[in-house]
PDB file of N, CA and C in Angstrom:
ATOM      1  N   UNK A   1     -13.170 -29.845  41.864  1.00  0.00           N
ATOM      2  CA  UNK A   1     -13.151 -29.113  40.612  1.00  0.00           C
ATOM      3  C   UNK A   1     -12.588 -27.712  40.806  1.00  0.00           C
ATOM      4  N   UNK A   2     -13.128 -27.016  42.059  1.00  0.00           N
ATOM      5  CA  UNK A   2     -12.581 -25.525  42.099  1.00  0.00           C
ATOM      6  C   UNK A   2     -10.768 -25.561  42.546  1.00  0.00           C
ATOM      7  N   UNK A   3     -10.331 -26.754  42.893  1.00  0.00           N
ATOM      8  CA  UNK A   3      -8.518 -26.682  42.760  1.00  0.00           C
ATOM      9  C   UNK A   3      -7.909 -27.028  41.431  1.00  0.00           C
ATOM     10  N   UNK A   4      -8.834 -27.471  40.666  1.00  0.00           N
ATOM     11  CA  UNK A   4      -8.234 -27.595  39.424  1.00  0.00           C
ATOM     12  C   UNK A   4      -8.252 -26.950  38.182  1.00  0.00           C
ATOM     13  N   UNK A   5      -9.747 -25.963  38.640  1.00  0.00           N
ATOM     14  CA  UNK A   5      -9.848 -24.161  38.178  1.00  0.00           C
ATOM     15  C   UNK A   5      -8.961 -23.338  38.519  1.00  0.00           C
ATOM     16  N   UNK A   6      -8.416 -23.719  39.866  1.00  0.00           N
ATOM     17  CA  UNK A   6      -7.672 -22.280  40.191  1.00  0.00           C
ATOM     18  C   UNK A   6      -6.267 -22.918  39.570  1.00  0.00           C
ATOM     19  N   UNK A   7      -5.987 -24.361  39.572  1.00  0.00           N
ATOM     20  CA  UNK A   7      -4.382 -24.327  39.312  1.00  0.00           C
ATOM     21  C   UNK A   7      -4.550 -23.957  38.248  1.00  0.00           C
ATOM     22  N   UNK A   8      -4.885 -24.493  37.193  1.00  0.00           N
ATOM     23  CA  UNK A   8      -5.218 -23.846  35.460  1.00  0.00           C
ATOM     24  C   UNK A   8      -5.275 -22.307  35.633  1.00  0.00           C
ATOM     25  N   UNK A   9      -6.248 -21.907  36.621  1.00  0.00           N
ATOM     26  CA  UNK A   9      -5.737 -20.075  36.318  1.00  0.00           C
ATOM     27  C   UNK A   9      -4.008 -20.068  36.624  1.00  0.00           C
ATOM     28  N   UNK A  10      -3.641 -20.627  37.949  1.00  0.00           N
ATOM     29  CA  UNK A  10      -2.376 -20.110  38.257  1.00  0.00           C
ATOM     30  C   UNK A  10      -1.083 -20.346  37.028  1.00  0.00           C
ATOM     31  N   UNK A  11      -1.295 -21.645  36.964  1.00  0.00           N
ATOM     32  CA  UNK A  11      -0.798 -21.689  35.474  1.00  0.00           C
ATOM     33  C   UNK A  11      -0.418 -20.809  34.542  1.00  0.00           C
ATOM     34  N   UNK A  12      -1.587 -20.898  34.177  1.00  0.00           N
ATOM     35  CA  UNK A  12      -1.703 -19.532  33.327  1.00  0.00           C
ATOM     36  C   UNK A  12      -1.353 -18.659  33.578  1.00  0.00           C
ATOM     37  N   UNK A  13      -1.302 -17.769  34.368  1.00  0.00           N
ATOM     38  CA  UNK A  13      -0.449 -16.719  35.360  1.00  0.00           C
ATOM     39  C   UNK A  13       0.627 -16.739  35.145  1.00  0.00           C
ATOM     40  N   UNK A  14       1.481 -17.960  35.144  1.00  0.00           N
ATOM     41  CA  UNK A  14       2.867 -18.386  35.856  1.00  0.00           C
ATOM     42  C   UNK A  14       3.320 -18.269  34.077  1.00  0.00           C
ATOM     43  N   UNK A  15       2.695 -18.947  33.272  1.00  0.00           N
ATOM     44  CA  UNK A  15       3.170 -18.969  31.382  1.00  0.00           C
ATOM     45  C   UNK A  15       2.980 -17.395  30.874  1.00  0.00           C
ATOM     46  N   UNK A  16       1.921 -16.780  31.566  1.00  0.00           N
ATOM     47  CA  UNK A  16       1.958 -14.911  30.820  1.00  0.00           C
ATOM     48  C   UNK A  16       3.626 -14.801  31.769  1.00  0.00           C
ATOM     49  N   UNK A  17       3.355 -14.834  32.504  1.00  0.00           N
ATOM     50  CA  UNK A  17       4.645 -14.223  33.713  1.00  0.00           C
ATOM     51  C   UNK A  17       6.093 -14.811  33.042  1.00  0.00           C
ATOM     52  N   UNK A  18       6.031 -15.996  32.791  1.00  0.00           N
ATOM     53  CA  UNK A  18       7.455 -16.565  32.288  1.00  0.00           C
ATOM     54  C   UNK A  18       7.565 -15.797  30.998  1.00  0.00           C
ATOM     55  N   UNK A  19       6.542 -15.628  30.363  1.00  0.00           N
ATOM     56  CA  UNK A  19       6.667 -14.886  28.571  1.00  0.00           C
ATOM     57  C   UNK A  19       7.146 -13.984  28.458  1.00  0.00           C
ATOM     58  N   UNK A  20       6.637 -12.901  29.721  1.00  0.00           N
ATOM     59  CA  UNK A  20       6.986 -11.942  29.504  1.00  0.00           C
ATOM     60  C   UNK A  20       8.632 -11.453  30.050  1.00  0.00           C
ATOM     61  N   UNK A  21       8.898 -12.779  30.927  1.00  0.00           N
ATOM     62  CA  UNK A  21      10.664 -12.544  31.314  1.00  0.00           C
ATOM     63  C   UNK A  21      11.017 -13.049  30.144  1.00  0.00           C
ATOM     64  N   UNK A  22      10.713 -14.059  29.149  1.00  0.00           N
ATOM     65  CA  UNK A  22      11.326 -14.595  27.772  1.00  0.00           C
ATOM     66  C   UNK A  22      11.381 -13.276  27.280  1.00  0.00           C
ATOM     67  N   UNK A  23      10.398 -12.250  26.855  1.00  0.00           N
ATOM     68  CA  UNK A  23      10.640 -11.453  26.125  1.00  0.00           C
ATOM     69  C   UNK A  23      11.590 -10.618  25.950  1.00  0.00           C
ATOM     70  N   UNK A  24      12.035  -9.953  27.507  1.00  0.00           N
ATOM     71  CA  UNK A  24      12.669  -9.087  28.085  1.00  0.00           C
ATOM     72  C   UNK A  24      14.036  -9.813  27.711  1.00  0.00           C
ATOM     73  N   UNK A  25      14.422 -11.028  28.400  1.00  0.00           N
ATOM     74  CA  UNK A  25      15.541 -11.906  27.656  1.00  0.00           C
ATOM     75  C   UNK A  25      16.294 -11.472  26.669  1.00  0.00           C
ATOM     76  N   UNK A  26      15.160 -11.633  25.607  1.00  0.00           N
ATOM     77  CA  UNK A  26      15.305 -12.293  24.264  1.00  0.00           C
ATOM     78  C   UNK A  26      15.348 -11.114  23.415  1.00  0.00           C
ATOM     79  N   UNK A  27      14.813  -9.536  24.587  1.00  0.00           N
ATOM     80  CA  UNK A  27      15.272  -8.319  23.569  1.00  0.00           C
ATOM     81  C   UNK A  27      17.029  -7.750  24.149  1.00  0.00           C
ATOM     82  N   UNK A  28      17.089  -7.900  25.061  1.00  0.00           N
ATOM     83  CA  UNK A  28      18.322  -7.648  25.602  1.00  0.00           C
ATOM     84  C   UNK A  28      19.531  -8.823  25.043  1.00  0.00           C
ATOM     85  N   UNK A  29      19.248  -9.963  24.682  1.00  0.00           N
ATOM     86  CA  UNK A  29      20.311 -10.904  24.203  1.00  0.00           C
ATOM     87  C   UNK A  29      20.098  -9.991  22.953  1.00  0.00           C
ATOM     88  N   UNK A  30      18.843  -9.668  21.940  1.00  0.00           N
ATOM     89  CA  UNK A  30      19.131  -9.551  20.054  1.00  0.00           C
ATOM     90  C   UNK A  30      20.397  -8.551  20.789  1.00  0.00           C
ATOM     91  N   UNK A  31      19.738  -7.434  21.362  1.00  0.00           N
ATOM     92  CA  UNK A  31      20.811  -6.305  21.103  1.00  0.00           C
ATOM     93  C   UNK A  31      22.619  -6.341  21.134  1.00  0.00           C
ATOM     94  N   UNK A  32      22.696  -7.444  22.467  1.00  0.00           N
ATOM     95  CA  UNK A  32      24.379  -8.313  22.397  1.00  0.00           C
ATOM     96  C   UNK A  32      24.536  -8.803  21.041  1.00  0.00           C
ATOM     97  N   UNK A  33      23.751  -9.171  20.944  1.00  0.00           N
ATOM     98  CA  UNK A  33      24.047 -10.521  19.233  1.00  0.00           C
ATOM     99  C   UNK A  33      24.132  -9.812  18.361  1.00  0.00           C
ATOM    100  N   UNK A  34      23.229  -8.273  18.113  1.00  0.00           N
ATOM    101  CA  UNK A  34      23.314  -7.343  17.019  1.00  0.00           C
ATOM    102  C   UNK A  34      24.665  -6.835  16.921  1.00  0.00           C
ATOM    103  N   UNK A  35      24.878  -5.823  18.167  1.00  0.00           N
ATOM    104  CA  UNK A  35      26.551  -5.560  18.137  1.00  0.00           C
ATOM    105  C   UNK A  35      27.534  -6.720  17.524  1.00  0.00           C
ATOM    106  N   UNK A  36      27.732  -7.323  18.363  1.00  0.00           N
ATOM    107  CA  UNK A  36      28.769  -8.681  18.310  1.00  0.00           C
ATOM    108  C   UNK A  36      28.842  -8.798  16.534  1.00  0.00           C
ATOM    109  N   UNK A  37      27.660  -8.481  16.448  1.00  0.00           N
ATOM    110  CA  UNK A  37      27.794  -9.290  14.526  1.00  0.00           C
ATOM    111  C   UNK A  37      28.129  -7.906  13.778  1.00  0.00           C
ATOM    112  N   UNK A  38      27.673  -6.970  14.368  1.00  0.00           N
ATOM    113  CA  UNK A  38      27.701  -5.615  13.622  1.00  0.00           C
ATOM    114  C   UNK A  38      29.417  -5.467  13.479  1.00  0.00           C
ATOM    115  N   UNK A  39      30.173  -5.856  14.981  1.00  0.00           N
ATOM    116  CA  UNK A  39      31.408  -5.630  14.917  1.00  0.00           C
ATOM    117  C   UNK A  39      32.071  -6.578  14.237  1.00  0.00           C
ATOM    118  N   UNK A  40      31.811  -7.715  13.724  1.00  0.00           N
ATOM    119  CA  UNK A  40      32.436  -9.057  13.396  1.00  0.00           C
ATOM    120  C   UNK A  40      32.377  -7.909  11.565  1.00  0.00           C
ATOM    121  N   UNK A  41      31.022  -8.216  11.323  1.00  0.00           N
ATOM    122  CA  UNK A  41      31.001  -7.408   9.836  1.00  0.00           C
ATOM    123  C   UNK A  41      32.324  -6.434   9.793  1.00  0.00           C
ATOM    124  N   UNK A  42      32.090  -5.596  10.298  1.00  0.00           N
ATOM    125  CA  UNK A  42      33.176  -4.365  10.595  1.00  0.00           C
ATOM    126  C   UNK A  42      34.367  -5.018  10.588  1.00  0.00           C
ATOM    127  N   UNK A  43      35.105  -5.680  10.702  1.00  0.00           N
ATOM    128  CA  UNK A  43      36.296  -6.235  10.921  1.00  0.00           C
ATOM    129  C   UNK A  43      36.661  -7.030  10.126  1.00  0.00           C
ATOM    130  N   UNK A  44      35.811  -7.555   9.311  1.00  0.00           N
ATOM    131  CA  UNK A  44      35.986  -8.531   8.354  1.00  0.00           C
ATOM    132  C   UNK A  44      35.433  -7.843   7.399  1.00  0.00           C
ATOM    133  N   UNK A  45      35.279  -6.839   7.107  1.00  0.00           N
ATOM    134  CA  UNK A  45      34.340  -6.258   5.956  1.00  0.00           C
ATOM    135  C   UNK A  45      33.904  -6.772   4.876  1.00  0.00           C
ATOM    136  N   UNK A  46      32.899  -6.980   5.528  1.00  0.00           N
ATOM    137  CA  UNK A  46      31.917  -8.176   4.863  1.00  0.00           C
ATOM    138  C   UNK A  46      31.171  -7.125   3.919  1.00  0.00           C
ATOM    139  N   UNK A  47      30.965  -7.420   3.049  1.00  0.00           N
ATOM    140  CA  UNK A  47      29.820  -7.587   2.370  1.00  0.00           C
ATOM    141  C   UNK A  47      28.397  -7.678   1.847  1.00  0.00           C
ATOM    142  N   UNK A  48      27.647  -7.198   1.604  1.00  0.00           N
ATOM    143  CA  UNK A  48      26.423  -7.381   1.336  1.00  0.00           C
ATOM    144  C   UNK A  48      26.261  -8.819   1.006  1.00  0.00           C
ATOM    145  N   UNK A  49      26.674  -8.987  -0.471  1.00  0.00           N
ATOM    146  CA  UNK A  49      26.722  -9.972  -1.401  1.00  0.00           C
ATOM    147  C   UNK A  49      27.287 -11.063  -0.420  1.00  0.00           C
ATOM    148  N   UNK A  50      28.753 -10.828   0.026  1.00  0.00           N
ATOM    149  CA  UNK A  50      28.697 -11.663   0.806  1.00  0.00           C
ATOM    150  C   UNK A  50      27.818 -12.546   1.650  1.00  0.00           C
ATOM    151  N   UNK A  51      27.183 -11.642   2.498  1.00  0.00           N
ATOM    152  CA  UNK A  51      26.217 -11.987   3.515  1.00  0.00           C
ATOM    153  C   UNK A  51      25.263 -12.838   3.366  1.00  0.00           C
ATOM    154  N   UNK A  52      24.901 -12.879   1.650  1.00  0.00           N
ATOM    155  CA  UNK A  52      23.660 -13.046   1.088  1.00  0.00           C
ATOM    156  C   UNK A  52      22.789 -12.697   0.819  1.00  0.00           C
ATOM    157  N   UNK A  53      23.088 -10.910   1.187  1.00  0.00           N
ATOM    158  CA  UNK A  53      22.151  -9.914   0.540  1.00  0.00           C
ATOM    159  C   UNK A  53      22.300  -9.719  -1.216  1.00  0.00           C
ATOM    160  N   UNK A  54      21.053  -9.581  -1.459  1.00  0.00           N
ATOM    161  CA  UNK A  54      20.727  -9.421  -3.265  1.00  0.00           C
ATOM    162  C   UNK A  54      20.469  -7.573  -2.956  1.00  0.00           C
ATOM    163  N   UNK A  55      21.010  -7.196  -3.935  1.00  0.00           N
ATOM    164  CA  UNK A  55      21.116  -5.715  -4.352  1.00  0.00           C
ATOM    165  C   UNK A  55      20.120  -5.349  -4.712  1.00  0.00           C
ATOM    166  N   UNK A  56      19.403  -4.705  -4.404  1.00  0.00           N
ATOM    167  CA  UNK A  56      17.878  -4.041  -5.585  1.00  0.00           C
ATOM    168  C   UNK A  56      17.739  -3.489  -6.555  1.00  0.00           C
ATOM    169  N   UNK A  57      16.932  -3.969  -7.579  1.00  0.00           N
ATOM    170  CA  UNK A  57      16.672  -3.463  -9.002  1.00  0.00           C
ATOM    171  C   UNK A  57      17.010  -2.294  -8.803  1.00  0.00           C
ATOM    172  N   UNK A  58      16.815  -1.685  -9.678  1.00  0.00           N
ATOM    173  CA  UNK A  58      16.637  -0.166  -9.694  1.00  0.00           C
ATOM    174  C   UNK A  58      16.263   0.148 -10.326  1.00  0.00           C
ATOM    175  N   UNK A  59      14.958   0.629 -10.153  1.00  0.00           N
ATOM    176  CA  UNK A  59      13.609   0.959 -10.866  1.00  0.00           C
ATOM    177  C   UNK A  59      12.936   2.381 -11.390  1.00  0.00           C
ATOM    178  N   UNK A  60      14.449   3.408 -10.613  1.00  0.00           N
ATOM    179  CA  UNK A  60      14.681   4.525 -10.915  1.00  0.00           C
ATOM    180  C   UNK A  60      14.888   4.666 -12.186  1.00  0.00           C
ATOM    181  N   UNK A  61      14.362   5.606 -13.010  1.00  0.00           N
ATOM    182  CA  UNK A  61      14.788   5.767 -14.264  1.00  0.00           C
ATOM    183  C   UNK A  61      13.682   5.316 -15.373  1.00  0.00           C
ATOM    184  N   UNK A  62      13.382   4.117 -15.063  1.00  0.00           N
ATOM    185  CA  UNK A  62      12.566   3.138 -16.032  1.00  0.00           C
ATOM    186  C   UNK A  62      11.282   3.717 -15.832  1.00  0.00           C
ATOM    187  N   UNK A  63      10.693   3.972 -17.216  1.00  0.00           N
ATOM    188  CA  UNK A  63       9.257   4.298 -17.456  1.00  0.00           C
ATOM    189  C   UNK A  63       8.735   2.860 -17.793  1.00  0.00           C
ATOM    190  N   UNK A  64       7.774   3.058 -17.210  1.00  0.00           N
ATOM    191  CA  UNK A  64       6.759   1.652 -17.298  1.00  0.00           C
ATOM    192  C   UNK A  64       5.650   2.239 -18.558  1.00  0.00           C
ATOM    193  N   UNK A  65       5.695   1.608 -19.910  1.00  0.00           N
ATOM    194  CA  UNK A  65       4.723   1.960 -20.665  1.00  0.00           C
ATOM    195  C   UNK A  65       3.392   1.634 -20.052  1.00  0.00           C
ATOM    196  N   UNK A  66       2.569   2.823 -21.128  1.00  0.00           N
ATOM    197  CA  UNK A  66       0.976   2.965 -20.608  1.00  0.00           C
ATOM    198  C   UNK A  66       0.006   1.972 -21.034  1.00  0.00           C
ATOM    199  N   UNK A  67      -0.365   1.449 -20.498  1.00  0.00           N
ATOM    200  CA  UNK A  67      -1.163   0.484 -21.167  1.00  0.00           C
ATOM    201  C   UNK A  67      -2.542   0.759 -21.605  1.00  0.00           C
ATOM    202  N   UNK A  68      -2.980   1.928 -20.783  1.00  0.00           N
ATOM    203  CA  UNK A  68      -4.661   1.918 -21.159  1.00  0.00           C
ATOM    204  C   UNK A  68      -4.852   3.782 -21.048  1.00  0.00           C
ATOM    205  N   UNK A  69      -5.475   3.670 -21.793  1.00  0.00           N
ATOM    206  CA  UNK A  69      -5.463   5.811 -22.455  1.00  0.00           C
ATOM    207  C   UNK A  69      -6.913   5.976 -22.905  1.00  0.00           C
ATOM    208  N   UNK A  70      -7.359   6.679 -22.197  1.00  0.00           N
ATOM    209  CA  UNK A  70      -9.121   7.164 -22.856  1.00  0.00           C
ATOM    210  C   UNK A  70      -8.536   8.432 -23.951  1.00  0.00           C
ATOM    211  N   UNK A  71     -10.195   8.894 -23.971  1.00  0.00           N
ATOM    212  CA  UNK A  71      -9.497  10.240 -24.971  1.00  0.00           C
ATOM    213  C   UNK A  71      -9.636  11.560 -24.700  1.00  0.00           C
ATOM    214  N   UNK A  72      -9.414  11.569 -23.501  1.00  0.00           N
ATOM    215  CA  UNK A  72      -9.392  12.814 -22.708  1.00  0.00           C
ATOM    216  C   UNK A  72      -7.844  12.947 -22.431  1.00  0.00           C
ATOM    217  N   UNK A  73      -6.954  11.616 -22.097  1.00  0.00           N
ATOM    218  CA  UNK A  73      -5.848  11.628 -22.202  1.00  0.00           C
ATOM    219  C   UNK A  73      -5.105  11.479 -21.095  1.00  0.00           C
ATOM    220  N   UNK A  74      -6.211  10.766 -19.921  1.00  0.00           N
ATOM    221  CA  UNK A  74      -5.989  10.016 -18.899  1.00  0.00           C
ATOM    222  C   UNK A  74      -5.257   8.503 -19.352  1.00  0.00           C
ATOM    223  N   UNK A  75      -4.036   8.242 -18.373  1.00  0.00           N
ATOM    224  CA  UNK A  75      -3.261   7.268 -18.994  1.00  0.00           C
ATOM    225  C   UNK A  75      -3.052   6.164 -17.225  1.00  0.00           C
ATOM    226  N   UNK A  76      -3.041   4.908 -17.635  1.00  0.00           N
ATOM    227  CA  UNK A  76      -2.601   4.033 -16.331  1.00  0.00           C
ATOM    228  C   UNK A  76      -1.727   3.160 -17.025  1.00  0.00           C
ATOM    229  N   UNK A  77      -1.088   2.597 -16.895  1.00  0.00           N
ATOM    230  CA  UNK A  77       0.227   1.859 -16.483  1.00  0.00           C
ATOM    231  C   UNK A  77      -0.323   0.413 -16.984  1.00  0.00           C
ATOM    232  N   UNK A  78      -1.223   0.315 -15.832  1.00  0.00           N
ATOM    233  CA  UNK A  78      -2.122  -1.370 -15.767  1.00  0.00           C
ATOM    234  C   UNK A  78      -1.672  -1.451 -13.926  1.00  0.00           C
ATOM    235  N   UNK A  79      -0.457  -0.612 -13.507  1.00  0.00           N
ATOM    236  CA  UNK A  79      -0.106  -1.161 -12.154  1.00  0.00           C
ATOM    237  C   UNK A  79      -0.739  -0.423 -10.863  1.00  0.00           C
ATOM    238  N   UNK A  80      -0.726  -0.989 -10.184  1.00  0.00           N
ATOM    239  CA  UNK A  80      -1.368  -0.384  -9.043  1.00  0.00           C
ATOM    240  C   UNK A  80      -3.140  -0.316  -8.642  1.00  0.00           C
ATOM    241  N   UNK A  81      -3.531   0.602  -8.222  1.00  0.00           N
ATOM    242  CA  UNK A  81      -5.084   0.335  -7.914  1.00  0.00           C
ATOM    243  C   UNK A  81      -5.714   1.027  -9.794  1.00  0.00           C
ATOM    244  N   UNK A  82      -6.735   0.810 -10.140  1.00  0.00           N
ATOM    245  CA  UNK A  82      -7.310   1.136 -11.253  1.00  0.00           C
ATOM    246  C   UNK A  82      -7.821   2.687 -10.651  1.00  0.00           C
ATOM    247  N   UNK A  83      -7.262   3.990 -11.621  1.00  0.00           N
ATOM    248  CA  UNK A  83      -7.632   4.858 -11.047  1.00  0.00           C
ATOM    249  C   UNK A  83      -9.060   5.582 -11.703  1.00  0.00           C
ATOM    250  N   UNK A  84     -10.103   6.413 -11.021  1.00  0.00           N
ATOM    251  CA  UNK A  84     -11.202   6.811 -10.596  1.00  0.00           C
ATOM    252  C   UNK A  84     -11.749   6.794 -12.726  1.00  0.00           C
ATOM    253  N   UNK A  85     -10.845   7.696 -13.097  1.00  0.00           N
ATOM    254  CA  UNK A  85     -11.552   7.552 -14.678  1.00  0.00           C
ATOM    255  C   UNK A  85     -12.019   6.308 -15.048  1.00  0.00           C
ATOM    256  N   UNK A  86     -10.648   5.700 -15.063  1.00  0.00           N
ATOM    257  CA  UNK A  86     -10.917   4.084 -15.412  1.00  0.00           C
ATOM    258  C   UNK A  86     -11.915   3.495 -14.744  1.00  0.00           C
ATOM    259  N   UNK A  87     -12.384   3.458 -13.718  1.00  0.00           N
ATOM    260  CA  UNK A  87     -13.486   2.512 -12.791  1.00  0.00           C
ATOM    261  C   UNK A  87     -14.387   3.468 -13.330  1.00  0.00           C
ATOM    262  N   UNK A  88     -14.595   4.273 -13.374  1.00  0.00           N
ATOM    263  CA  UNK A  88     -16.588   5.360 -13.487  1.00  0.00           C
ATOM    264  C   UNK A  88     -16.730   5.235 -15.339  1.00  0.00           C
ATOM    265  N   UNK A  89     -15.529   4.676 -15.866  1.00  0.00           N
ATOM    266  CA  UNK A  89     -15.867   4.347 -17.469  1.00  0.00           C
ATOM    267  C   UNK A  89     -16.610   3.067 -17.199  1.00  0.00           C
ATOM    268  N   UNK A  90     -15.971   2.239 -16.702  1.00  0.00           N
ATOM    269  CA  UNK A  90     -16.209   0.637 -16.620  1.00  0.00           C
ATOM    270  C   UNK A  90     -17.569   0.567 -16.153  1.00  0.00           C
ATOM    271  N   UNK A  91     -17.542   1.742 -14.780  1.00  0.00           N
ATOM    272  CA  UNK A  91     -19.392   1.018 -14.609  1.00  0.00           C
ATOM    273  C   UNK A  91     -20.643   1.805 -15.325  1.00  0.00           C
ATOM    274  N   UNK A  92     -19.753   2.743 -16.231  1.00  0.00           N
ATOM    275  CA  UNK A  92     -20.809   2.757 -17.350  1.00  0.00           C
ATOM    276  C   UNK A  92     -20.948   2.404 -18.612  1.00  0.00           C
ATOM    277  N   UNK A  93     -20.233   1.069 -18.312  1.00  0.00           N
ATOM    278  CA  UNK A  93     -20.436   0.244 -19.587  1.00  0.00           C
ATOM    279  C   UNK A  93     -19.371  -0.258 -20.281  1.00  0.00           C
ATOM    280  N   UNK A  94     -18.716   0.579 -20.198  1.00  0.00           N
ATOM    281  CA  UNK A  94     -17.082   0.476 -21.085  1.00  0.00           C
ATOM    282  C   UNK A  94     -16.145  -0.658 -20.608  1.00  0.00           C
ATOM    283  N   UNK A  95     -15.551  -1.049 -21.743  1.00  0.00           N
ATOM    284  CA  UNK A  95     -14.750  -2.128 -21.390  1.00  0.00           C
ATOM    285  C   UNK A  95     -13.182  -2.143 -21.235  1.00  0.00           C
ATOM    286  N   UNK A  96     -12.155  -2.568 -20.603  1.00  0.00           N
ATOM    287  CA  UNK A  96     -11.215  -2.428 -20.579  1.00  0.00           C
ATOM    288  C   UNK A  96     -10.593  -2.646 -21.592  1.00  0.00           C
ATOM    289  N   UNK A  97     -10.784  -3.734 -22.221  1.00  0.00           N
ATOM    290  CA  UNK A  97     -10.052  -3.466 -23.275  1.00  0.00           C
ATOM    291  C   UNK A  97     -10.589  -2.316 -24.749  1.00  0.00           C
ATOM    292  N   UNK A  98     -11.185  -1.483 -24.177  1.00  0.00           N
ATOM    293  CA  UNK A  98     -11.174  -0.245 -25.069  1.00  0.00           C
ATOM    294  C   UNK A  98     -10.738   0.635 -24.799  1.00  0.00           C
ATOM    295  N   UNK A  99      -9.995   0.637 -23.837  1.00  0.00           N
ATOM    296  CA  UNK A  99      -8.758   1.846 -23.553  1.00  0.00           C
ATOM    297  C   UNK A  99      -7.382   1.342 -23.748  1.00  0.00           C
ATOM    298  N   UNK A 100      -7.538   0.241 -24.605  1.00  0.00           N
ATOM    299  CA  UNK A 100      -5.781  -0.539 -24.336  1.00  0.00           C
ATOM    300  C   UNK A 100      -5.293   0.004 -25.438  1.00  0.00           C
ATOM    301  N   UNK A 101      -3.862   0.532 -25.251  1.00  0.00           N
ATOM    302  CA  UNK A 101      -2.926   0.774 -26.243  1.00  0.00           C
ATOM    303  C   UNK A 101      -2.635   0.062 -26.948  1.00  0.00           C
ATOM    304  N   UNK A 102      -1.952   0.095 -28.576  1.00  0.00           N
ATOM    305  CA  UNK A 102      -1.698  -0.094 -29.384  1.00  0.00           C
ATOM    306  C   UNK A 102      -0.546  -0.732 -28.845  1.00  0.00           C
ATOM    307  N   UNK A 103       0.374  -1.840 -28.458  1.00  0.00           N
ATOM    308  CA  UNK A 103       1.844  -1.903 -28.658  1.00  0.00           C
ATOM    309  C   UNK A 103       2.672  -1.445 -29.397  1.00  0.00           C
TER     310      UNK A 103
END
């Protein structure tokens, strides 16, 4: 039993040890493969769209109406975390939909 403990440790040893030459590998090949493609792009002037990159909205500009307004004149969106007014109304009683705007 104790040679078939230790090969299983050595093993094991030998798979961290190989992983960690895979790793080393496999960061030194991306960086060849990154260039190589970086220069291929470059030469062929490729494209985003091409590539199969999608362009991003642009979200600059756009006001997101308010959805929920007490009457102090605290206002939220509806997006993101519910902020501190809104939660200390709610746990005293108040309901969300009594701060909802009018459309």
């Amino acid at each position: 039993m104790a040679s078939t403990q230790s090969s299983y440790k050595d093993i094991v040893k030998q798979i961290q040890e190989l992983q960690k030459q895979a790793d080393k590998l496999k960061a030194a090949e991306r960086s060849t493969a990154l260039q190589e493609v970086r220069e291929q792009i470059s030469v062929f002037e490729f494209t985003a769209a091409e590539l199969g990159f999608k362009g991003k909205a642009s979200l600059a500009g756009k006001k997101v109406p308010t959805r929920y307004k007490d009457d102090k004149g605290n206002t939220w969106t509806g997006r993101g975390h519910r902020p501190g007014w809104l939660k200390a109304a709610i746990e005293s009683g108040a309901k969300l939909e009594d701060f909802l705007v009018a459309a």
